[in-house]
Protein backbone atom coordinates (compact mmCIF):
# COMPACT_ATOMS: atom_id res chain seq x y z
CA UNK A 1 -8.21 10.36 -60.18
CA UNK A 2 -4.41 9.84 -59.79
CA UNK A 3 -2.91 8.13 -57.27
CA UNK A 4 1.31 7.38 -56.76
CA UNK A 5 2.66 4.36 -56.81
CA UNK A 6 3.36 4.36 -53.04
CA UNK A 7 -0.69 5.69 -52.34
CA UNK A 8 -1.57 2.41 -53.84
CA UNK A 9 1.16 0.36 -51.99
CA UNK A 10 -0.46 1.47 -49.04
CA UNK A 11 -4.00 0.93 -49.74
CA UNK A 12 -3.16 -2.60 -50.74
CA UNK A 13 -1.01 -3.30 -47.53
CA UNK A 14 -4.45 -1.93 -45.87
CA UNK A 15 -6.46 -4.37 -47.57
CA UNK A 16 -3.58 -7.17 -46.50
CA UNK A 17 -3.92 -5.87 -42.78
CA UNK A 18 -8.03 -6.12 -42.68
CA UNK A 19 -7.86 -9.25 -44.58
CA UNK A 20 -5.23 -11.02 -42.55
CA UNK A 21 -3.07 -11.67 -45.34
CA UNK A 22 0.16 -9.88 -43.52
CA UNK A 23 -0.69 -9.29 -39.78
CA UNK A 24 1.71 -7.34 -38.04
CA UNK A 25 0.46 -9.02 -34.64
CA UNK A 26 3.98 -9.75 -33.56
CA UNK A 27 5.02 -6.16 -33.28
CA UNK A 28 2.53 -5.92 -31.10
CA UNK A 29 -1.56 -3.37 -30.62
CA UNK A 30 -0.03 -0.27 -30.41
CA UNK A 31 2.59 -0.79 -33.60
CA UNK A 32 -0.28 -2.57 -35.78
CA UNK A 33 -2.35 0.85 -34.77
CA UNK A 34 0.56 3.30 -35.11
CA UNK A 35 0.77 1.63 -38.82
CA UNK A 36 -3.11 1.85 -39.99
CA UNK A 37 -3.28 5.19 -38.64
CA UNK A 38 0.08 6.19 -40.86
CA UNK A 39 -1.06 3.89 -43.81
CA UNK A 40 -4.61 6.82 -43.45
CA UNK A 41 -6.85 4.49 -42.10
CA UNK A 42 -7.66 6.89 -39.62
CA UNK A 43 -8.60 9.19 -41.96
CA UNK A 44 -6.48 12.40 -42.58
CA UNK A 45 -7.26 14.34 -39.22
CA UNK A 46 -5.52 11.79 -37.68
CA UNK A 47 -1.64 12.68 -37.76
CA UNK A 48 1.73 11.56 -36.07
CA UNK A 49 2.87 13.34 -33.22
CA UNK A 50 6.44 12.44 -33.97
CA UNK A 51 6.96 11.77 -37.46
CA UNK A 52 11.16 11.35 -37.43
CA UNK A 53 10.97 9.22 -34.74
CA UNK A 54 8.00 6.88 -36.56
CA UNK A 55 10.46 6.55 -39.35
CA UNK A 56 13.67 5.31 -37.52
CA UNK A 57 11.53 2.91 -35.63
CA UNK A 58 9.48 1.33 -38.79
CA UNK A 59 12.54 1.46 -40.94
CA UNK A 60 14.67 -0.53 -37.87
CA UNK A 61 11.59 -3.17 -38.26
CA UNK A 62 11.49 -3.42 -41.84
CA UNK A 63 15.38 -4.83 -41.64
CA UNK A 64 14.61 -7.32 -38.25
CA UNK A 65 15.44 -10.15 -39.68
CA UNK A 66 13.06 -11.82 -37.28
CA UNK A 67 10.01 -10.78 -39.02
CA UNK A 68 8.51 -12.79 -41.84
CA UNK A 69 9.75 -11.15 -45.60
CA UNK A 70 6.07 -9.79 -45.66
CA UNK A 71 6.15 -8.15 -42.45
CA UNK A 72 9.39 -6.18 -43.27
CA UNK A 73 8.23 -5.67 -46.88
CA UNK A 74 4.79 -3.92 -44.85
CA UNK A 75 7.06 -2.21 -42.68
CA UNK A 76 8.94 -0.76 -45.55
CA UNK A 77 5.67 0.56 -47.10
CA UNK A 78 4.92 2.44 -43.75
CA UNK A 79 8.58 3.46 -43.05
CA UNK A 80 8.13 5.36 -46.80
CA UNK A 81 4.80 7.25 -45.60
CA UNK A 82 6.75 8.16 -42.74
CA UNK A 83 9.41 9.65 -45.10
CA UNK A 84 6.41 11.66 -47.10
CA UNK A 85 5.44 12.90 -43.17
CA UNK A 86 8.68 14.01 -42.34
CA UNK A 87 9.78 15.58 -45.35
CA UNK A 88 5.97 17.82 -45.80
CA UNK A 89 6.73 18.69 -42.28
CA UNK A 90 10.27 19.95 -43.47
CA UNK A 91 8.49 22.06 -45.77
């Protein structure tokens, strides 16, 4: 099986989330949910409502310069599955 780069960016950022290596507990329950369901967790019948607007708003986190490096770098990795949402929706 083949998997991208970013697939297995966000399957390890999964494994940091459940493990409590990054915890995105500042952002608060609904943004640590809106990111594991994003990152697949869910499973794939699970989808965004609003794609474009998930994007601005984790890409706006993942340069807050009052998050820890690792929380921005995590917020990066779901900012970029929100790109791959938004542009197969374009499609």
């Amino acid at each position: 099986m083949t998997a991208s780069a970013h697939e297995l960016r966000e399957l390890r950022l999964l494994a940091a989330l459940r493990s409590g290596r990054v915890s995105l507990d500042a952002l608060g329950d609904a943004a640590v949910t809106e990111a594991r369901v994003l990152l697949g967790a869910a499973g794939p019948d699970r989808a965004c409502d609003d794609p474009y607007a998930a994007l601005v708003r984790w890409r706006a986190r993942s340069l807050d310069a009052a998050l820890t490096d690792a929380q921005r770098r995590a917020a990066g990795v779901v900012a970029r599955s929100c790109a791959g949402l938004v542009s197969g929706s374009a499609r």
